[in-house]
N, C-alpha and C. Protein backbone atom coordinates (compact mmCIF):
# COMPACT_ATOMS: atom_id res chain seq x y z
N UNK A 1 0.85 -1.18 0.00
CA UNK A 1 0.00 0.00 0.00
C UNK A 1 0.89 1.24 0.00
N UNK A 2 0.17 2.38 -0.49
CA UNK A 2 1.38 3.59 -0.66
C UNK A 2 0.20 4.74 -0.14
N UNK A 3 0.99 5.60 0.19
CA UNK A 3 0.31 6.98 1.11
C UNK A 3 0.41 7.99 0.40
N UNK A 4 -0.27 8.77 0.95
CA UNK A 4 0.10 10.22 0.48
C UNK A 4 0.11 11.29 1.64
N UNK A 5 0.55 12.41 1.94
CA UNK A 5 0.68 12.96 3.31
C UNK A 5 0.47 13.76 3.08
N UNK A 6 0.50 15.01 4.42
CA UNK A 6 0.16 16.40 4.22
C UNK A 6 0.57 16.53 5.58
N UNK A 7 0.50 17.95 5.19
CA UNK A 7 1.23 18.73 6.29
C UNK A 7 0.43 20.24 6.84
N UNK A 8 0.39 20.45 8.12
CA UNK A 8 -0.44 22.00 8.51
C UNK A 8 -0.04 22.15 9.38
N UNK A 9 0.51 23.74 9.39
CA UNK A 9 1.37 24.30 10.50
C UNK A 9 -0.14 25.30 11.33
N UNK A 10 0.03 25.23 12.49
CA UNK A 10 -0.82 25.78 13.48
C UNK A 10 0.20 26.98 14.88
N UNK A 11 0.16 28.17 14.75
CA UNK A 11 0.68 29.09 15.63
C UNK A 11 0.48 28.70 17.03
N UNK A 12 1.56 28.71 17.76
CA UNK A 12 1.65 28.48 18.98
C UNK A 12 2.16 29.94 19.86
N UNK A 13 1.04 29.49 21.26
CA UNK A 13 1.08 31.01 21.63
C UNK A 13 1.98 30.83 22.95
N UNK A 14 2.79 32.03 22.88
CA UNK A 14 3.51 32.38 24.19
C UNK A 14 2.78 32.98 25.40
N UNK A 15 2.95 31.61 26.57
CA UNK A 15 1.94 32.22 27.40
C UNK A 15 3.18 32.48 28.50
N UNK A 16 2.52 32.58 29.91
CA UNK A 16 3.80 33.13 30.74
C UNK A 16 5.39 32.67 30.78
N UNK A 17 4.99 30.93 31.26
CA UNK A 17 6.31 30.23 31.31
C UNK A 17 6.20 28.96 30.54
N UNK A 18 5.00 28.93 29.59
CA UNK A 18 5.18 27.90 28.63
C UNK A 18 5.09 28.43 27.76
N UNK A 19 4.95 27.19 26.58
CA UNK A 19 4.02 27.08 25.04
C UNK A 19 2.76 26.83 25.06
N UNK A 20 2.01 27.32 24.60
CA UNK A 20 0.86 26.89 24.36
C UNK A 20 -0.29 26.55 23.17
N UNK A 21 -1.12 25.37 23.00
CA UNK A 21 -1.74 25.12 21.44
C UNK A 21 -2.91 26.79 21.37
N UNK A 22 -3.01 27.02 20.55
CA UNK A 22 -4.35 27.95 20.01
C UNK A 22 -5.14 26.77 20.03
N UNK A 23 -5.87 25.80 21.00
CA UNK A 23 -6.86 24.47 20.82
C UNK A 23 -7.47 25.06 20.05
N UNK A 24 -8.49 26.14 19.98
CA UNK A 24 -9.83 25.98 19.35
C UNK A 24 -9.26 25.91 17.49
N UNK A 25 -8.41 26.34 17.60
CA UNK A 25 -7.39 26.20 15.86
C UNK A 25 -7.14 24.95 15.35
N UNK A 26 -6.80 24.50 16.42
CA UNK A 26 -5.95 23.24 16.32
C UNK A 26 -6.94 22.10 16.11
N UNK A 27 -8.01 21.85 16.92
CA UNK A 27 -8.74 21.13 16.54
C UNK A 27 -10.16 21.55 15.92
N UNK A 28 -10.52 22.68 15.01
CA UNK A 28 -10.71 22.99 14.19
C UNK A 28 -10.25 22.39 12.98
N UNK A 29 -9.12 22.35 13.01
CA UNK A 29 -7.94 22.01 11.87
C UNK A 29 -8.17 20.37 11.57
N UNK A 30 -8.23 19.71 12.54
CA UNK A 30 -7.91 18.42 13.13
C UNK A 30 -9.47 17.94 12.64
N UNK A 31 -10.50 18.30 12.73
CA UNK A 31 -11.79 17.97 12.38
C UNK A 31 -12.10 17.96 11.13
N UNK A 32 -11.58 19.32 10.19
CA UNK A 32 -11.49 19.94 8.80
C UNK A 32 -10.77 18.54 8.05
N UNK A 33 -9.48 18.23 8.38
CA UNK A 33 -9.06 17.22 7.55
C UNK A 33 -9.36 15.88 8.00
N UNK A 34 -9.55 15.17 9.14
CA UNK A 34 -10.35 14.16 9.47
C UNK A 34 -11.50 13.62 8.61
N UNK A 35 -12.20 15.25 8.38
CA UNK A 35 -12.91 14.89 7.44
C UNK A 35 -13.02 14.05 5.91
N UNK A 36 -11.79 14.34 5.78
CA UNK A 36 -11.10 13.76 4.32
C UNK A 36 -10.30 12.59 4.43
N UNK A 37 -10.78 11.92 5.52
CA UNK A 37 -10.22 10.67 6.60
C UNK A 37 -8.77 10.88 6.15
N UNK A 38 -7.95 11.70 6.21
CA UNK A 38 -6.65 12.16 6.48
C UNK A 38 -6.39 11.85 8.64
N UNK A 39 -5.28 11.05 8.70
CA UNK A 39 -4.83 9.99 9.92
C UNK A 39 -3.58 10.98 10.53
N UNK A 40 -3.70 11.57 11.67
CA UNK A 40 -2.55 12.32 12.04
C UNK A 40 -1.41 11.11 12.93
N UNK A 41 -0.24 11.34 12.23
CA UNK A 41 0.65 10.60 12.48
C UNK A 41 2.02 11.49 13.10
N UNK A 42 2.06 12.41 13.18
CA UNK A 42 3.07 12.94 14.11
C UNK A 42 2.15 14.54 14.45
N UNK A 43 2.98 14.95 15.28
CA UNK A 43 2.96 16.52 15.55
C UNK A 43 4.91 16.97 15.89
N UNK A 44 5.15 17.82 15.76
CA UNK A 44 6.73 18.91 15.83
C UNK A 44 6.42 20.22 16.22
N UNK A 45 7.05 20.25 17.17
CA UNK A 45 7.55 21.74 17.81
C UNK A 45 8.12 22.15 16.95
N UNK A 46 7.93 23.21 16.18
CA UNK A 46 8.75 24.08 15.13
C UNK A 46 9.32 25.12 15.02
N UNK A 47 10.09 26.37 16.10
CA UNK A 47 9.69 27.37 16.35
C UNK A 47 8.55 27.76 17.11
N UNK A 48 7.93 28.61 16.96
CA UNK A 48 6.85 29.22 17.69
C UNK A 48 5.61 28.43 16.31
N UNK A 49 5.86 27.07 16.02
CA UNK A 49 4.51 26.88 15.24
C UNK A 49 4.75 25.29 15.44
N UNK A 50 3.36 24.70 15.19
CA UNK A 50 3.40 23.40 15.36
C UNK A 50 2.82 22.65 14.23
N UNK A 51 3.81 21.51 14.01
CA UNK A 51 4.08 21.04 12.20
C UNK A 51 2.58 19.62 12.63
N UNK A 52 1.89 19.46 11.98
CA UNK A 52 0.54 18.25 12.24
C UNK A 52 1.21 17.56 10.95
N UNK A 53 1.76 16.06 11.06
CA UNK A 53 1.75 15.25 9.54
C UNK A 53 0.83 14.30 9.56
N UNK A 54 -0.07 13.85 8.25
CA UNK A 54 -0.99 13.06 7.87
C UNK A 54 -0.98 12.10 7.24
N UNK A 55 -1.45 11.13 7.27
CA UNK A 55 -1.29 10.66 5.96
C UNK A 55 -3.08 9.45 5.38
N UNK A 56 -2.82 9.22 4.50
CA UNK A 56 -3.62 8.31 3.90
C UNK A 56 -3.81 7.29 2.77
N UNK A 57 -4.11 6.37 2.53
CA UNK A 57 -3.83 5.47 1.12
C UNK A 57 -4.39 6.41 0.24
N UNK A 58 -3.01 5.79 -0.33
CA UNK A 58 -2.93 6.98 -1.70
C UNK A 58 -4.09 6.00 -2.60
N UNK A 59 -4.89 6.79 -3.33
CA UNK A 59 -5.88 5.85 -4.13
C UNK A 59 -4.56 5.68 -5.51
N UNK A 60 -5.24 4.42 -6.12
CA UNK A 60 -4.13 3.68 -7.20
C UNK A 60 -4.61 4.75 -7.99
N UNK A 61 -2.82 4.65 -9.15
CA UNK A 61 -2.65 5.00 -9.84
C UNK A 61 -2.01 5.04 -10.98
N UNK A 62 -2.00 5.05 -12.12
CA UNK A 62 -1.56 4.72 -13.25
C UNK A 62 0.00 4.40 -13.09
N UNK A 63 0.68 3.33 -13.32
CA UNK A 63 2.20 2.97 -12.79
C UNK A 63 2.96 3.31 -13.51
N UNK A 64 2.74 4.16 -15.27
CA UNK A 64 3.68 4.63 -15.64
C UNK A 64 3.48 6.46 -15.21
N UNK A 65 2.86 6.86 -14.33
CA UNK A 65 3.10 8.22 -14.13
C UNK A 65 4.32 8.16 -13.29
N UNK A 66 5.22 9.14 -13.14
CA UNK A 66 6.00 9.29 -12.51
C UNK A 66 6.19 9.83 -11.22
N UNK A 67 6.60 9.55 -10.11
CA UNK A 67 6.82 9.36 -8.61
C UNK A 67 6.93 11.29 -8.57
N UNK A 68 7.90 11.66 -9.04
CA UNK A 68 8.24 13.30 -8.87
C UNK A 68 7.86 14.05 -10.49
N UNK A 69 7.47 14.87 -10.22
CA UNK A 69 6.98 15.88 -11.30
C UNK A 69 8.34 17.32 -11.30
C-alpha cells in the first residue's frame, strides 16, 4: 500500500512560562481534515509553530506516471 501525506502548521502562543496550542485552531484544523479521513501521524515543535503530519492510502494510480513531477 502507498500513502500520500500532508502537512499543517498551526501558531503556537507564548503564554507566561510555557508554550501553548491555540486548541480551538488546532482542533478545528484536526476535524477539517479528518474529514477527508486524512490519519494524524506525528505533531513537531517548530519554532513558535506546530508542524501536524498526515497521511492516507494513496488511491491507485496509473504505474507509468512518474513518482516526482
Amino acid at each position: 500500500m502507498s500513502w500520500e501525506y500532508k502537512i499543517a502548521i498551526v501558531k503556537v502562543l507564548k503564554g507566561q512560562a510555557k508554550l501553548k496550542f491555540d486548541t480551538d485552531k488546532a482542533v478545528k484544523l484536526l476535524n477539517e481534515i479528518g474529514k477527508s479521513e486524512w490519519e494524524l501521524i506525528d505533531v513537531n515543535l517548530v519554532g513558535s509553530e506546530a508542524m501536524f503530519t498526515f497521511k492516507r492510502p494513496r488511491e491507485q494510480r496509473d504505474e507509468a506516471e512518474p513518482l516526482w513531477k
